[in-house]
Protein backbone atom coordinates (compact mmCIF):
# COMPACT_ATOMS: atom_id res chain seq x y z
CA UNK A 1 14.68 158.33 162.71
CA UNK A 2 11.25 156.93 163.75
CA UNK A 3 11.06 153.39 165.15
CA UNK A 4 7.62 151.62 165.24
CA UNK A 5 6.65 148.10 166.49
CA UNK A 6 3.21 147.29 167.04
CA UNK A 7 1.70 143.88 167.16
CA UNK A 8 -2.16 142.62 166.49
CA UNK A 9 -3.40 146.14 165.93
CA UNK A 10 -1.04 147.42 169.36
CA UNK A 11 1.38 149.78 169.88
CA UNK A 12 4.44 148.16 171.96
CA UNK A 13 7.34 150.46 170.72
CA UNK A 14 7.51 154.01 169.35
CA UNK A 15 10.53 155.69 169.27
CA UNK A 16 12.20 158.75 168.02
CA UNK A 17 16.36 158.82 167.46
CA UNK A 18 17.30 161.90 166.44
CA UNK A 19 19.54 161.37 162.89
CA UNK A 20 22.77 162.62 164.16
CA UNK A 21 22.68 160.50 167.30
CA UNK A 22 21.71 157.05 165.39
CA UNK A 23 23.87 157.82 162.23
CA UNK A 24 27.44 159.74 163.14
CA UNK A 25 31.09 159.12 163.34
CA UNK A 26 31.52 157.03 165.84
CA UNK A 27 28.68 154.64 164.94
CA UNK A 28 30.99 154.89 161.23
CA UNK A 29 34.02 153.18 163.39
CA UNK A 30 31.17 150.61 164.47
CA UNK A 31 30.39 149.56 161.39
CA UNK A 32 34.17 149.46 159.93
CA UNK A 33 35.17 147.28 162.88
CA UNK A 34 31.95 144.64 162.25
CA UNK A 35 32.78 144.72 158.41
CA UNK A 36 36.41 144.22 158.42
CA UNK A 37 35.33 140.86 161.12
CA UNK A 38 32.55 139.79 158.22
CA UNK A 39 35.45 140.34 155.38
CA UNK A 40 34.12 143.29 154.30
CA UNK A 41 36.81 145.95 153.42
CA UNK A 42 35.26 149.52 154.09
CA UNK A 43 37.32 152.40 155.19
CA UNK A 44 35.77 155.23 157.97
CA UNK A 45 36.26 157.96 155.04
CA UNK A 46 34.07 155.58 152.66
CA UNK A 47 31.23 155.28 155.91
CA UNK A 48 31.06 158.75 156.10
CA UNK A 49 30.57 159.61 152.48
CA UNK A 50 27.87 156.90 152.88
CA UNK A 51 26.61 158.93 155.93
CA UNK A 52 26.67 162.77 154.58
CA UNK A 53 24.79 161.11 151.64
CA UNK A 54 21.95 159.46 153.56
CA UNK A 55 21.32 162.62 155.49
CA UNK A 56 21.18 164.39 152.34
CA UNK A 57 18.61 161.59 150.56
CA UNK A 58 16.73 162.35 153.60
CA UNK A 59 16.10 166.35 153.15
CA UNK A 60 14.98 165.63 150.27
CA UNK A 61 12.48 162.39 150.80
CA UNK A 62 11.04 163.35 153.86
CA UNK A 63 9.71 159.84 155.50
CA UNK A 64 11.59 157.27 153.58
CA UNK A 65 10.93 153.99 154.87
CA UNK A 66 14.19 152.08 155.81
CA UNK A 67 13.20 148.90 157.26
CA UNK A 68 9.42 147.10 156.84
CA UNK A 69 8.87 143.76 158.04
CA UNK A 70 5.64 141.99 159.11
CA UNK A 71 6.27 138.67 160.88
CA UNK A 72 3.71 135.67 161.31
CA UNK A 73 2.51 136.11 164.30
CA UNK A 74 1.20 139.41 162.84
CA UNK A 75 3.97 141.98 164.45
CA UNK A 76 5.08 144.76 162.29
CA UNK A 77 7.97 146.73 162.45
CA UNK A 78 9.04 149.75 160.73
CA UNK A 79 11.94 152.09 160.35
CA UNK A 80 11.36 155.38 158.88
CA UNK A 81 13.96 158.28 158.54
């Protein structure tokens, strides 16, 4: 996973997370925990199906852009996995 923020034509962030760090089981618990306190009712077995799948979208679309958002002021930040 590739983080980018830049802002009027400068680089201020760019980081690299490798997949299985940023995206595992233990981030799955995470996410259970802040859904079930939103009302959202998603089990750990369901997060990692979402997981296994994600990592397997991304072998196959190499540089698939997660996040893009361009602000205002003129920063721009990107996601890519």
């Amino acid at each position: 996973m590739r983080i980018y923020i830049t802002e009027a034509s400068r680089k201020i962030l760019n980081l690299r997370i490798p997949l299985g760090l940023a995206i595992n089981r233990m981030t799955a618990g995470f996410i259970a925990r802040r859904c079930r306190k939103e009302g959202i009712h998603i089990s750990k077995g369901q997060l990692r199906v979402l997981i296994k799948e994600v990592k397997k979208y991304k072998k196959h679309h190499k540089n698939w852009k997660l996040v893009e958002i361009d602000s205002a002021d003129g920063a721009h930040v990107e996601i890519v996995l």
